[in-house]
C-alpha atoms as a PDB file:
ATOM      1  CA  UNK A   1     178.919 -34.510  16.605  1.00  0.00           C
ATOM      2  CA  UNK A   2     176.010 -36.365  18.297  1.00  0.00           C
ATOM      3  CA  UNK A   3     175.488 -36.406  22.406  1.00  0.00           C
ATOM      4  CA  UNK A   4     174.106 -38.541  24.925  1.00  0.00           C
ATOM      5  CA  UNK A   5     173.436 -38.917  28.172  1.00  0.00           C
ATOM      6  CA  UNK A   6     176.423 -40.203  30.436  1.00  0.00           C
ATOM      7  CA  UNK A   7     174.071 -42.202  32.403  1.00  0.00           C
ATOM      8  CA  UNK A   8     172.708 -40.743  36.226  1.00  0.00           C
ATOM      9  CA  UNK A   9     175.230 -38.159  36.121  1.00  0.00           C
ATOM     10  CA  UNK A  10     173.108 -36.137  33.807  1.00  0.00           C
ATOM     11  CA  UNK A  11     176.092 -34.921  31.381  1.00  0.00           C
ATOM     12  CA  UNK A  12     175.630 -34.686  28.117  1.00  0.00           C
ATOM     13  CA  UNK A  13     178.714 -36.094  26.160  1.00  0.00           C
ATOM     14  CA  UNK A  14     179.655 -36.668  23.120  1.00  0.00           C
ATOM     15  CA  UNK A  15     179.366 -40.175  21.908  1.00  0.00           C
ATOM     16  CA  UNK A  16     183.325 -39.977  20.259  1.00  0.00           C
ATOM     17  CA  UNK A  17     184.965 -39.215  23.324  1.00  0.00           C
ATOM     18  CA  UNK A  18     189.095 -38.344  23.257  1.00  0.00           C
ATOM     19  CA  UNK A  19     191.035 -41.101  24.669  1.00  0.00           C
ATOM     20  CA  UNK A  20     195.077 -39.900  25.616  1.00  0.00           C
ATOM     21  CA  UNK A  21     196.889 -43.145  26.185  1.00  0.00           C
ATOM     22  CA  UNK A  22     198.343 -43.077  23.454  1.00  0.00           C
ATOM     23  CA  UNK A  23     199.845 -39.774  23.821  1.00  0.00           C
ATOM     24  CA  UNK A  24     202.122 -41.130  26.386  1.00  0.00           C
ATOM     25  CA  UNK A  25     202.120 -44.875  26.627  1.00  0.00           C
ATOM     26  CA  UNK A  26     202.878 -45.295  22.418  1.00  0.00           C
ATOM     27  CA  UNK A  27     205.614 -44.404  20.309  1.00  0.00           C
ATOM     28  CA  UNK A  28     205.756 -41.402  17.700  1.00  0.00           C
ATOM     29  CA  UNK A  29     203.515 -39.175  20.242  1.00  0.00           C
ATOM     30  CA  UNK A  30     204.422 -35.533  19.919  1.00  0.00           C
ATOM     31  CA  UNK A  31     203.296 -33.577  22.453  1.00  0.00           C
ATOM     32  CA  UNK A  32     202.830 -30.375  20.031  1.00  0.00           C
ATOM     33  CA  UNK A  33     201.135 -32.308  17.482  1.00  0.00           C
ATOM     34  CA  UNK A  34     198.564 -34.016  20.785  1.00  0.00           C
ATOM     35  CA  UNK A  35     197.840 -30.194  22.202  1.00  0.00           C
ATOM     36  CA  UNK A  36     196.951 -29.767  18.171  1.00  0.00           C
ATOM     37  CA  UNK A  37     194.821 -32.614  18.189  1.00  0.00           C
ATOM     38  CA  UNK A  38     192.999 -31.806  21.652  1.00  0.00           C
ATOM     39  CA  UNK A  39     192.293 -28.547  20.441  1.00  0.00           C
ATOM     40  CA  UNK A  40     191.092 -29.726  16.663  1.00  0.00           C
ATOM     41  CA  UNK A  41     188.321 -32.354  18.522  1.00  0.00           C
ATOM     42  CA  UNK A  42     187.079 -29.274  21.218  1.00  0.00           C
ATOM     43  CA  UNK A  43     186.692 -27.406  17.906  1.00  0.00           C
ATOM     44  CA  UNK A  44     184.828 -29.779  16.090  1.00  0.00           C
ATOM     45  CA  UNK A  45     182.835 -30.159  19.330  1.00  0.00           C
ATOM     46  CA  UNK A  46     184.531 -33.468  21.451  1.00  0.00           C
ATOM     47  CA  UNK A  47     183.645 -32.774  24.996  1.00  0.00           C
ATOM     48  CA  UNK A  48     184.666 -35.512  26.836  1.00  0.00           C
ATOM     49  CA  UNK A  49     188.464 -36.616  27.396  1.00  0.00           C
ATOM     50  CA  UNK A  50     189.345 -39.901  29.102  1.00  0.00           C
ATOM     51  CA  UNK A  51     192.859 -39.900  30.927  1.00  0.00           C
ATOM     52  CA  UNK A  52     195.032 -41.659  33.681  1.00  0.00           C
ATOM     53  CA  UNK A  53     197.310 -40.911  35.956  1.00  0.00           C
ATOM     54  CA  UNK A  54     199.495 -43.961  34.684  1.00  0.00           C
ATOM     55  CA  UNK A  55     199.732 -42.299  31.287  1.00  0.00           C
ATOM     56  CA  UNK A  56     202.881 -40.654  31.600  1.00  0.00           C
ATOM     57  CA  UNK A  57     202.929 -40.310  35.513  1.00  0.00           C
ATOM     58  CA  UNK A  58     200.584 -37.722  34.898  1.00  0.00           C
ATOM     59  CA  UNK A  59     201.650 -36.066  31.701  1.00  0.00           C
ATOM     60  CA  UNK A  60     198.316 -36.652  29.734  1.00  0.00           C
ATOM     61  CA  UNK A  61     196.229 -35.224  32.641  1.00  0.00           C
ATOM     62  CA  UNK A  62     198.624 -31.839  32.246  1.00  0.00           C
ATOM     63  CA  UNK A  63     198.095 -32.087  28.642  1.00  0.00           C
ATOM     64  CA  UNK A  64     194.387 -32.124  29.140  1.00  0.00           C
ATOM     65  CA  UNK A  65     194.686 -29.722  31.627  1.00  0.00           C
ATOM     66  CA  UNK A  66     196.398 -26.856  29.510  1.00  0.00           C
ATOM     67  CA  UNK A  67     193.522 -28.015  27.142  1.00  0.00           C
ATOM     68  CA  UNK A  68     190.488 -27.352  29.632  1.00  0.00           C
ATOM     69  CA  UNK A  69     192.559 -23.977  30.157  1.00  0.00           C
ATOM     70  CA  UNK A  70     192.601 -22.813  26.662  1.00  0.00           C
ATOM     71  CA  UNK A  71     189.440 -23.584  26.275  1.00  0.00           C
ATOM     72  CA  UNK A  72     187.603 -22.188  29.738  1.00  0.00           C
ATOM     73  CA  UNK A  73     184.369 -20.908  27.805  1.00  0.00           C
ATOM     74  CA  UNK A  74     183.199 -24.419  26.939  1.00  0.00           C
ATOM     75  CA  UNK A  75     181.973 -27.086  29.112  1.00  0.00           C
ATOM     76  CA  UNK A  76     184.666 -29.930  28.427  1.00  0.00           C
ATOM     77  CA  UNK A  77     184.318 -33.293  30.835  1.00  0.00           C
ATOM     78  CA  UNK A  78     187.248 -34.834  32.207  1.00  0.00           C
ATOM     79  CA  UNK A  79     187.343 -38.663  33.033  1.00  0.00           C
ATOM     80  CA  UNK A  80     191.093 -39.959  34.763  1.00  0.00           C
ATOM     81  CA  UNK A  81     191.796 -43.082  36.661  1.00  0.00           C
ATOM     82  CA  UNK A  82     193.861 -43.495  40.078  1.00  0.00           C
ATOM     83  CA  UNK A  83     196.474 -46.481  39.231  1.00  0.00           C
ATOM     84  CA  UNK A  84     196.440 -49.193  41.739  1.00  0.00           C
ATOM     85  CA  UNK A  85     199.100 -48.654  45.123  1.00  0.00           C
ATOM     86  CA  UNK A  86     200.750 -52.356  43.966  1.00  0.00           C
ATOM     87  CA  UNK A  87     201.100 -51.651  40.512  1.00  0.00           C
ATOM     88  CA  UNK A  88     199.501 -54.760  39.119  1.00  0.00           C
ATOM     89  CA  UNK A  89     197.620 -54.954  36.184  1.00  0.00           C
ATOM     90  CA  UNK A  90     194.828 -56.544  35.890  1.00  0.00           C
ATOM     91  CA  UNK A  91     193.684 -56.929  39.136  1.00  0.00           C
ATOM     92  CA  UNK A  92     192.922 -60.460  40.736  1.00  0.00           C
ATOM     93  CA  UNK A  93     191.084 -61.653  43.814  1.00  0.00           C
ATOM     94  CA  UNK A  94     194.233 -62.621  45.709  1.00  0.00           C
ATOM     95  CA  UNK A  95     195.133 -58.821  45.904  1.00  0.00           C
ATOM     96  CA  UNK A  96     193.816 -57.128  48.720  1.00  0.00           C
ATOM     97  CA  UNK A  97     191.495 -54.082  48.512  1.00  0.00           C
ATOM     98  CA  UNK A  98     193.673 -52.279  51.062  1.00  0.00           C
ATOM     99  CA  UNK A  99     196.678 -53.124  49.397  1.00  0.00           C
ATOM    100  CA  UNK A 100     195.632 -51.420  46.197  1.00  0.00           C
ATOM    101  CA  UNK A 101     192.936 -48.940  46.892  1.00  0.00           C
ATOM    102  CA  UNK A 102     193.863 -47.637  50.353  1.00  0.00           C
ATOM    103  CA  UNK A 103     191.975 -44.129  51.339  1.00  0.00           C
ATOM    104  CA  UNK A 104     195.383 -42.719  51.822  1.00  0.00           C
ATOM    105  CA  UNK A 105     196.287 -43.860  48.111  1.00  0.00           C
ATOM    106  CA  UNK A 106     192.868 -42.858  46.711  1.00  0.00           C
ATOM    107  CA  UNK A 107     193.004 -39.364  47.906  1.00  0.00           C
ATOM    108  CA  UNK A 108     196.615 -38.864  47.464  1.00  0.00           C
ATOM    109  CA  UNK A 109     196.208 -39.615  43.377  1.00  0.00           C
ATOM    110  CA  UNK A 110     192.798 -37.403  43.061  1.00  0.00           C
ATOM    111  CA  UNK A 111     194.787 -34.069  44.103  1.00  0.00           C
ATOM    112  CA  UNK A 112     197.298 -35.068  41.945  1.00  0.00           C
ATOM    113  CA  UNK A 113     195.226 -35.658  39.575  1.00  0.00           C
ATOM    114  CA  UNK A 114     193.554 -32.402  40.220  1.00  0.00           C
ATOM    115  CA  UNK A 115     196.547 -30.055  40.164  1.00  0.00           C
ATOM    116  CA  UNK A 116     197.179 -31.660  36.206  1.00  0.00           C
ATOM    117  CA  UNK A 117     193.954 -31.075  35.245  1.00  0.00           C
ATOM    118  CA  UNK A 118     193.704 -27.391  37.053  1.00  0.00           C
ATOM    119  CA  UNK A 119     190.017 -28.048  38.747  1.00  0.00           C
ATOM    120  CA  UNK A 120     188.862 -28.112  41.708  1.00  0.00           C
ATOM    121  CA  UNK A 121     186.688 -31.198  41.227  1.00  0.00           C
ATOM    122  CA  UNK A 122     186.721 -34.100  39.201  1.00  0.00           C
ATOM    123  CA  UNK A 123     184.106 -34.766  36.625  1.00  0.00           C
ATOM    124  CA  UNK A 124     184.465 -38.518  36.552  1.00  0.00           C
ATOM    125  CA  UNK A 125     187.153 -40.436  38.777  1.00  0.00           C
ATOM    126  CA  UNK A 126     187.615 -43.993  38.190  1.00  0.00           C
ATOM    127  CA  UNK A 127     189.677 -46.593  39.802  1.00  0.00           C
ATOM    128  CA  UNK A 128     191.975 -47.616  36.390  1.00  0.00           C
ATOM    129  CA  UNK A 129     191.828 -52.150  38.101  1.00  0.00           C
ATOM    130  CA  UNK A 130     189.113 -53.532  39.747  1.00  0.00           C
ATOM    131  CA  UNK A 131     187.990 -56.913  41.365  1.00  0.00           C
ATOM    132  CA  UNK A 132     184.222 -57.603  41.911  1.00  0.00           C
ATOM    133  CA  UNK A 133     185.775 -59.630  45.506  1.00  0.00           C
ATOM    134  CA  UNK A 134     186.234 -55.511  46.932  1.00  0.00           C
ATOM    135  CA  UNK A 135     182.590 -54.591  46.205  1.00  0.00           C
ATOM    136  CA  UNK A 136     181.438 -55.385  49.780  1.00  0.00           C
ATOM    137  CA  UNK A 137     184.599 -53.642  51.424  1.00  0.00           C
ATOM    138  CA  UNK A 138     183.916 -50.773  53.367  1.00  0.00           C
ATOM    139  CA  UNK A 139     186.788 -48.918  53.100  1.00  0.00           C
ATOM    140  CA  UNK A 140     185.266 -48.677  49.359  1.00  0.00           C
ATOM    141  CA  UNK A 141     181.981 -47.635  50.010  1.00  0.00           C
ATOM    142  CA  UNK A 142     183.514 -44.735  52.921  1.00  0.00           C
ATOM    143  CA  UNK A 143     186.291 -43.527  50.228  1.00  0.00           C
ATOM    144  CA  UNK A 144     183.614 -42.922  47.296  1.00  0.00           C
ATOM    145  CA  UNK A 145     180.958 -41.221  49.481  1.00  0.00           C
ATOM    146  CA  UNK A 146     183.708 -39.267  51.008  1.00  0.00           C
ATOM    147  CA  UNK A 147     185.165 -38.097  47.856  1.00  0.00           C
ATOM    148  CA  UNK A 148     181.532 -36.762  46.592  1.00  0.00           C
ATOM    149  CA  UNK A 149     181.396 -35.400  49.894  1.00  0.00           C
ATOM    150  CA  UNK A 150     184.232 -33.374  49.936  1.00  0.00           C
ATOM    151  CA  UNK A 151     183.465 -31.859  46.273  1.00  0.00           C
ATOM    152  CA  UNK A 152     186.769 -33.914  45.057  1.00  0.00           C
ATOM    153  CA  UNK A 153     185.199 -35.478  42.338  1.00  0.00           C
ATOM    154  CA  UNK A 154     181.737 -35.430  41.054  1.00  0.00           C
ATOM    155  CA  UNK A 155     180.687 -39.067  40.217  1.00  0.00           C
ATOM    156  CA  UNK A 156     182.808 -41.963  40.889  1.00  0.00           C
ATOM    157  CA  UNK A 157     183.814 -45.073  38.291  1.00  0.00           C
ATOM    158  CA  UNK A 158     185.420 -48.359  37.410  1.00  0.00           C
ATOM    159  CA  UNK A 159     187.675 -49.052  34.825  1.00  0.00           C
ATOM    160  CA  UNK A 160     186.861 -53.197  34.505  1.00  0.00           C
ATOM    161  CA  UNK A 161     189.482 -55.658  33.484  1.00  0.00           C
ATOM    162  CA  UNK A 162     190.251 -56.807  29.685  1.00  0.00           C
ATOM    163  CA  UNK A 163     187.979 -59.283  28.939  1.00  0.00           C
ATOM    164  CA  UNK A 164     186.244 -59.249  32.098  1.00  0.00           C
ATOM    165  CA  UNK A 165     183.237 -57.339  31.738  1.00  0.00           C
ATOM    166  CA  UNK A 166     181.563 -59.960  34.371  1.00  0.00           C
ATOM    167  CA  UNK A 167     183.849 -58.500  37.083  1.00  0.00           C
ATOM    168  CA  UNK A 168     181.755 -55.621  37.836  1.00  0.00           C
ATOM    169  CA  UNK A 169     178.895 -56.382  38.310  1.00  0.00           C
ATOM    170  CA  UNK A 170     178.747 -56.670  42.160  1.00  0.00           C
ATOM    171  CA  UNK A 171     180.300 -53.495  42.262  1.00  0.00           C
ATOM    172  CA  UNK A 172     177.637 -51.586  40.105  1.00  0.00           C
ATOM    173  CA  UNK A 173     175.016 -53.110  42.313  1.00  0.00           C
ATOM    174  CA  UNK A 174     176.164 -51.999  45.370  1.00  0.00           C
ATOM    175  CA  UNK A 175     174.775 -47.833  43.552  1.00  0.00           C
ATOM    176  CA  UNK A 176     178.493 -46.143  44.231  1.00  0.00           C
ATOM    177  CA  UNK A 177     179.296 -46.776  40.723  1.00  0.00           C
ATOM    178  CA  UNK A 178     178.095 -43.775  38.065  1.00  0.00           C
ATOM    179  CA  UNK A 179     180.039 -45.059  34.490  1.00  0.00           C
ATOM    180  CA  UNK A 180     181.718 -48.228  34.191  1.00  0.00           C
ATOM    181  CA  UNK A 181     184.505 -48.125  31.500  1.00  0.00           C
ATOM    182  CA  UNK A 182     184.834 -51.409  29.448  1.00  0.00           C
ATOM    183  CA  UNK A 183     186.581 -53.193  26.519  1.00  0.00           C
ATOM    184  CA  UNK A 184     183.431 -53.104  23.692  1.00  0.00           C
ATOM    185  CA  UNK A 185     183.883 -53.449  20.107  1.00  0.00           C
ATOM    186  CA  UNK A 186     183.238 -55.707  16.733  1.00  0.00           C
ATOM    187  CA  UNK A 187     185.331 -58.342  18.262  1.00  0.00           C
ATOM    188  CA  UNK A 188     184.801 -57.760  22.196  1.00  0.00           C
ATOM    189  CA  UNK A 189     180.935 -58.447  22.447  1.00  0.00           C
ATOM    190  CA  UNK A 190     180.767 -59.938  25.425  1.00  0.00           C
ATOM    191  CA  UNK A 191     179.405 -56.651  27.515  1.00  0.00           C
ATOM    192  CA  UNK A 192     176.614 -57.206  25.916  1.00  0.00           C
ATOM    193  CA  UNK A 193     175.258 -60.134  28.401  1.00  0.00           C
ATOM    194  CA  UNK A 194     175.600 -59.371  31.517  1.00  0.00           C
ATOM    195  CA  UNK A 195     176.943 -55.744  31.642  1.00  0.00           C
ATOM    196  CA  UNK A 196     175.198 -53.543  29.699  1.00  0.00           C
ATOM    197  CA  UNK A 197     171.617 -54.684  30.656  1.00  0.00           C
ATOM    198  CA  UNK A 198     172.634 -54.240  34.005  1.00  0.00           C
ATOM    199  CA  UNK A 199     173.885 -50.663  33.319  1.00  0.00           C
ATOM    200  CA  UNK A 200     170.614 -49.561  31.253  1.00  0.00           C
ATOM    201  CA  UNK A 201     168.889 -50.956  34.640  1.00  0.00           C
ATOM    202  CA  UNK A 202     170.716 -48.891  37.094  1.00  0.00           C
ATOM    203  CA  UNK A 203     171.309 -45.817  34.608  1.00  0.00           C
ATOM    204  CA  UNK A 204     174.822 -46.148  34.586  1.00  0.00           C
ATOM    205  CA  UNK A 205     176.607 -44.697  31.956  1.00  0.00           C
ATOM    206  CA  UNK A 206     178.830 -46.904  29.589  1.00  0.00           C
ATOM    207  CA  UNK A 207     182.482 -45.621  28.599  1.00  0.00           C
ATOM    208  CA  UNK A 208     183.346 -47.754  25.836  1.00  0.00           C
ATOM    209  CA  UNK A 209     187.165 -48.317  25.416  1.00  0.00           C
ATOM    210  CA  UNK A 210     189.248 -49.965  22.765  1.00  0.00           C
ATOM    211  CA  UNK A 211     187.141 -49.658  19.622  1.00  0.00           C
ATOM    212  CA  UNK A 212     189.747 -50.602  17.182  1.00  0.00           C
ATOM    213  CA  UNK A 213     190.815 -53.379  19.136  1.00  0.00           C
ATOM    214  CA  UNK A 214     194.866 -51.362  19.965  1.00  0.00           C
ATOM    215  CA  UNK A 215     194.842 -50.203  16.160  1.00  0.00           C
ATOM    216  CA  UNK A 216     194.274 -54.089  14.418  1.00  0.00           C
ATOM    217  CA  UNK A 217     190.266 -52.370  13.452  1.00  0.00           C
ATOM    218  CA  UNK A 218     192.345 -49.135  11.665  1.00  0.00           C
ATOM    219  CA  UNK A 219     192.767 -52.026   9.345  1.00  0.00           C
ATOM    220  CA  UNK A 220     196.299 -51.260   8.354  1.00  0.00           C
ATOM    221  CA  UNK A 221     198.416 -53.688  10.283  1.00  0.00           C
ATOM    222  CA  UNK A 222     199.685 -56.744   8.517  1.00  0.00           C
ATOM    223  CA  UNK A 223     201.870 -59.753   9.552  1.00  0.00           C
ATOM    224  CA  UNK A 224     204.877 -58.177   9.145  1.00  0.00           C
ATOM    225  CA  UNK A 225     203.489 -55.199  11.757  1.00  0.00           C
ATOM    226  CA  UNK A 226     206.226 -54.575  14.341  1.00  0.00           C
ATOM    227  CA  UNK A 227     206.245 -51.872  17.282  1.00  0.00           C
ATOM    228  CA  UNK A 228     209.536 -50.555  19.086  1.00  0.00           C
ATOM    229  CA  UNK A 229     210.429 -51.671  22.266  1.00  0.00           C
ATOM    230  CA  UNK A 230     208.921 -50.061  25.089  1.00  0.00           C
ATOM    231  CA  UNK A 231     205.914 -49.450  22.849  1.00  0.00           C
ATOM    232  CA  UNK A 232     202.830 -51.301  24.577  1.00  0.00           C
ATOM    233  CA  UNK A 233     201.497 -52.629  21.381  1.00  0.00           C
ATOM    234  CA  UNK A 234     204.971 -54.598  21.003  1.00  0.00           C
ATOM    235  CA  UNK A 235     203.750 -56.890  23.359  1.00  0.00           C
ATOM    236  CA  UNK A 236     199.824 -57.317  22.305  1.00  0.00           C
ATOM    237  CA  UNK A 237     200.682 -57.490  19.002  1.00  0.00           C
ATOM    238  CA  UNK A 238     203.059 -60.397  19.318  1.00  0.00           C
ATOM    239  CA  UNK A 239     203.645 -64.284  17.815  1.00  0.00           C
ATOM    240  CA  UNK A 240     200.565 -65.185  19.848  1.00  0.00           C
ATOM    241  CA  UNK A 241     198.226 -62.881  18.980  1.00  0.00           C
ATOM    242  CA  UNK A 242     198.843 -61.148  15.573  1.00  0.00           C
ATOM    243  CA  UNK A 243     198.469 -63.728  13.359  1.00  0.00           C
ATOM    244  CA  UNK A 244     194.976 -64.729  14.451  1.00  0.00           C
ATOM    245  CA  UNK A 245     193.938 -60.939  15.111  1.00  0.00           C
ATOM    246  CA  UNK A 246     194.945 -60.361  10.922  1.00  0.00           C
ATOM    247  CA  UNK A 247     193.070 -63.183   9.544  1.00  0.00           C
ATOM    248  CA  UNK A 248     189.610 -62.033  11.744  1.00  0.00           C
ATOM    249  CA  UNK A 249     190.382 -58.294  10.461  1.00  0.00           C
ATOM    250  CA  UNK A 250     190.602 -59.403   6.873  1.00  0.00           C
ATOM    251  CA  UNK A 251     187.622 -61.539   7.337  1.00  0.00           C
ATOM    252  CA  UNK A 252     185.826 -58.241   8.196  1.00  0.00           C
ATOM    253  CA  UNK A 253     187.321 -56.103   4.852  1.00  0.00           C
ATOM    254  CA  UNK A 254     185.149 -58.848   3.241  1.00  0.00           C
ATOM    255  CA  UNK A 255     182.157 -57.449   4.484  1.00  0.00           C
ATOM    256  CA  UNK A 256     182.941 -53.941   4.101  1.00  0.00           C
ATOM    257  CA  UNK A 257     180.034 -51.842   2.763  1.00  0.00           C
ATOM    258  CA  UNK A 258     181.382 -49.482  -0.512  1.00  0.00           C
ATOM    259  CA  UNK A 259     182.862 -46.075   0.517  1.00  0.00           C
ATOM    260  CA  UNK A 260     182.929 -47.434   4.214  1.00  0.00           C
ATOM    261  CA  UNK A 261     186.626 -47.408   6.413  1.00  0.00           C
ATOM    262  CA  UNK A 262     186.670 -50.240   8.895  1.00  0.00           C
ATOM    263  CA  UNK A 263     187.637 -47.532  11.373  1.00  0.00           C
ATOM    264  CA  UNK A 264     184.093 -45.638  10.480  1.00  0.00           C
ATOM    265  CA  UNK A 265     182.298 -49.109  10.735  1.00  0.00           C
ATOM    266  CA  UNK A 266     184.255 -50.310  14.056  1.00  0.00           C
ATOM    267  CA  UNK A 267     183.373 -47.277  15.749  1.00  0.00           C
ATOM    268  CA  UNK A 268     179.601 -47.100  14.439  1.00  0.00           C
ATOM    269  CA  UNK A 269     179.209 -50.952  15.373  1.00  0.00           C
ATOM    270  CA  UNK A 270     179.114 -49.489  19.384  1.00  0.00           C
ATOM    271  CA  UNK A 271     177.546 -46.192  19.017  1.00  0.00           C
ATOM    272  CA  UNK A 272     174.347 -48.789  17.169  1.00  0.00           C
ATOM    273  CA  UNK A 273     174.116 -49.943  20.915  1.00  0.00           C
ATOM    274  CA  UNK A 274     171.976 -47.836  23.096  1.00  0.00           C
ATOM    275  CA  UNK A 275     173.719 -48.658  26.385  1.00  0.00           C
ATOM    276  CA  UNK A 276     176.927 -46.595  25.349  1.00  0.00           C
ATOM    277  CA  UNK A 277     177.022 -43.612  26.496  1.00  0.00           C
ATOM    278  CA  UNK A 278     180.334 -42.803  24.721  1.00  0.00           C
ATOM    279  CA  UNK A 279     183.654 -44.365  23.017  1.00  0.00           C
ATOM    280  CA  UNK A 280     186.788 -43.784  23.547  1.00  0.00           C
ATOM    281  CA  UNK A 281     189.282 -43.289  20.841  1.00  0.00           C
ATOM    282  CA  UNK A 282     192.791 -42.636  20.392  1.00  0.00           C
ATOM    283  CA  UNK A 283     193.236 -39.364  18.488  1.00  0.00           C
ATOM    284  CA  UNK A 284     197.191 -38.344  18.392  1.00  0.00           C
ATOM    285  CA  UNK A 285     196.495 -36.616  14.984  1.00  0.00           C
ATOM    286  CA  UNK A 286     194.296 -34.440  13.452  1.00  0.00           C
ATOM    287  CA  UNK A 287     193.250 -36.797  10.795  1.00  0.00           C
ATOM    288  CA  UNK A 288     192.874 -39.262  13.314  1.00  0.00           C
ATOM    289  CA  UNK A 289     190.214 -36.428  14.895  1.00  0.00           C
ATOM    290  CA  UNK A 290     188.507 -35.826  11.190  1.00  0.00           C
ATOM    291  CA  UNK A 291     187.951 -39.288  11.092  1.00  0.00           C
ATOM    292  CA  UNK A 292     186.299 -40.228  14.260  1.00  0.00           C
ATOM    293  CA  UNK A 293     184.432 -37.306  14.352  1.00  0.00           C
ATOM    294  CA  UNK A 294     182.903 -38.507  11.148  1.00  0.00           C
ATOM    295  CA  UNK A 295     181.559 -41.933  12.250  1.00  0.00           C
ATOM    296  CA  UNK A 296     179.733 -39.851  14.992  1.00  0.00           C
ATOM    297  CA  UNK A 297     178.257 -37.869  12.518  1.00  0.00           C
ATOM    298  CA  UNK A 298     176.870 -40.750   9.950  1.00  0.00           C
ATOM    299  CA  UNK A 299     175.385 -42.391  13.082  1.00  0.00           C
ATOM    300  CA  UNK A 300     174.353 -46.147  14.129  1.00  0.00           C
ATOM    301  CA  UNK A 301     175.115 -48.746  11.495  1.00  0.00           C
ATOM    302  CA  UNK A 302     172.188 -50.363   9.410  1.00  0.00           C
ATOM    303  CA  UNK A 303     170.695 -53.913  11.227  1.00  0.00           C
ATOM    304  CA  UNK A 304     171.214 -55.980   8.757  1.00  0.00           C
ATOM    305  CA  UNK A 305     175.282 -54.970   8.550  1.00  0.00           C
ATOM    306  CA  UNK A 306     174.864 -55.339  12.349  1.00  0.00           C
ATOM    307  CA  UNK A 307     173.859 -58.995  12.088  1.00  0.00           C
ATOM    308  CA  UNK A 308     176.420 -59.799  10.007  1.00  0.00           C
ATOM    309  CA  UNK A 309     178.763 -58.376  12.167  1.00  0.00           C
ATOM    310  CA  UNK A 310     177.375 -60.289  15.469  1.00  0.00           C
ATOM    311  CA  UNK A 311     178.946 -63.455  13.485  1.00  0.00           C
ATOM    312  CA  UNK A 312     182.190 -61.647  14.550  1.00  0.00           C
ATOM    313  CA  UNK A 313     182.309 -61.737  18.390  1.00  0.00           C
ATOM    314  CA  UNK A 314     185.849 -63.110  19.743  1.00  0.00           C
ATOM    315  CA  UNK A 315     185.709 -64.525  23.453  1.00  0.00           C
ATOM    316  CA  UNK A 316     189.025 -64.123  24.764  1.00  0.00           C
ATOM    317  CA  UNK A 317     190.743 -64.978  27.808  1.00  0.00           C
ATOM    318  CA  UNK A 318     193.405 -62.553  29.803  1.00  0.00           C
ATOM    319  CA  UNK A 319     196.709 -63.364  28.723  1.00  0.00           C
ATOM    320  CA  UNK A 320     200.136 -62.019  30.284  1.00  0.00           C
ATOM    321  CA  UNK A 321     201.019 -60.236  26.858  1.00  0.00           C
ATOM    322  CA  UNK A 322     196.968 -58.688  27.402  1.00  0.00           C
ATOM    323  CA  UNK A 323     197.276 -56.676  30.659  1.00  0.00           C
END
């Protein structure tokens, strides 16, 4: 496992970081099988785990938690999110920052937040919806400096819209921002612009979510892929989206180096960018963890594969079936 730097806040993580949405969110988690897989990545030396309240009204934060617990003898870094008070996803500029990010709300969520993950202070809490029209708000600027303050948390960030990697930018500039957490992978280039220049100016450290674009970059999803009800992916992966999402994934197996997973190249393709401090990925198995850890391992992909992948960049909009 490789490490970098997480930006200003001087941690060193490792660049395949532990993402647990889909230990609560998806279907076929078990949570036996997820305290397996925690444990398997902290043994193969994962120290950075990326949770939310929303996933599971808390449960993956506990499930990190009894993780951090087992494990008190190693320095493990724990990223969560505080959901928004008006339980809209994304957020837009007609929302209100009071209305979603209230003090009261804010530091109701971090010691709930706390008590799951057992600590006292919070490596990195994020706000899980932001819009760039709240930067200037001061009820944002007293909330983060009072949450340092107060030892709550120890550096403060933004979890930016899908697809929006633009709406952020204020907000890093105002210097309350430590990591920004964005949508980055073969498809989802666009961070590359604006964003990530920005964050290499400012030192901010880049959490980059969504590698395998929801599971279509594991490259095993067809047209005939279906999720259950109540399964998130049921509604991404639907008549408007899969079809299109298959054909750019198969486009891709085309240019598949020998002895190469798209997985292994997906996840490679962002660690080959030096603004990133770390991706996130969704490990609910241990083979899943084997894996992932591997791509870390082989390192940044060569530049002329890079190139070719650059030819692969998909602008997309927000959709109702994307939030």
């Amino acid at each position: 496992m490789k490490y970098r730097k997480l930006g200003r806040t001087g941690f060193e993580v490792s660049d395949i970081a532990y993402g647990l949405w889909g230990m609560s969110g998806w279907s076929g988690s078990d949570d036996k099988e997820s305290l397996a897989s925690l444990q398997l990545s902290v043994d193969l030396g994962c120290n950075f785990f990326d949770t939310a309240w929303a996933y599971g009204e808390g449960k993956s934060d506990g499930l990190l938690g009894e993780t951090m617990q087992r494990n008190k003898g190693k320095r493990l870094y724990a990223a969560s999110k505080i959901p928004p008070a008006n339980d809209r996803w994304p957020a837009l500029p007609e929302y209100k920052y009071s209305d979603v990010f209230s003090a009261k709300h804010v530091f109701k969520y971090a010691d709930l937040i706390r008590k799951q993950l057992r600590v006292d202070s919070i490596d990195v809490l994020q706000f899980h919806v932001w819009d760039d029209s709240w930067a200037n708000d001061p009820e944002f600027r007293s909330t983060v400096e009072k949450l340092k303050k107060d030892g709550i948390i120890r550096f403060f960030g933004l979890s930016l819209n899908r697809w929006e990697p633009w709406n952020g930018l204020k907000a890093v500039r105002t210097g309350l921002v430590d990591a920004v957490q964005v949508i980055y992978n073969i498809f989802d280039q666009a961070p590359e612009d604006e964003l990530f220049p920005l964050c290499q100016e400012m030192n901010v450290g880049v959490i980059a979510r969504v590698p395998l674009d929801e599971g279509s970059l594991g490259g095993k999803m067809t047209l005939q892929t279906r999720f259950p009800e109540g399964d998130w992916r049921a509604g991404y992966f639907g008549a408007e989206n899969l079809p299109q999402t298959i054909a750019r994934v198969e486009k891709l197996k085309e240019i598949l180096p020998s002895g190469m997973t798209l997985p292994e190249m997906a996840l490679r393709f962002i660690l080959s960018h030096p603004a990133v401090s770390t991706t996130i990925a969704g490990m609910r198995k241990p083979e899943h963890v084997k894996q992932n850890i591997a791509a870390s391992d082989a390192g940044p992909l060569d530049k002329n594969l890079l190139a070719e992948l650059k030819k692969h960049r998909w602008d997309r909009k927000p959709r109702p079936w994307s939030d």
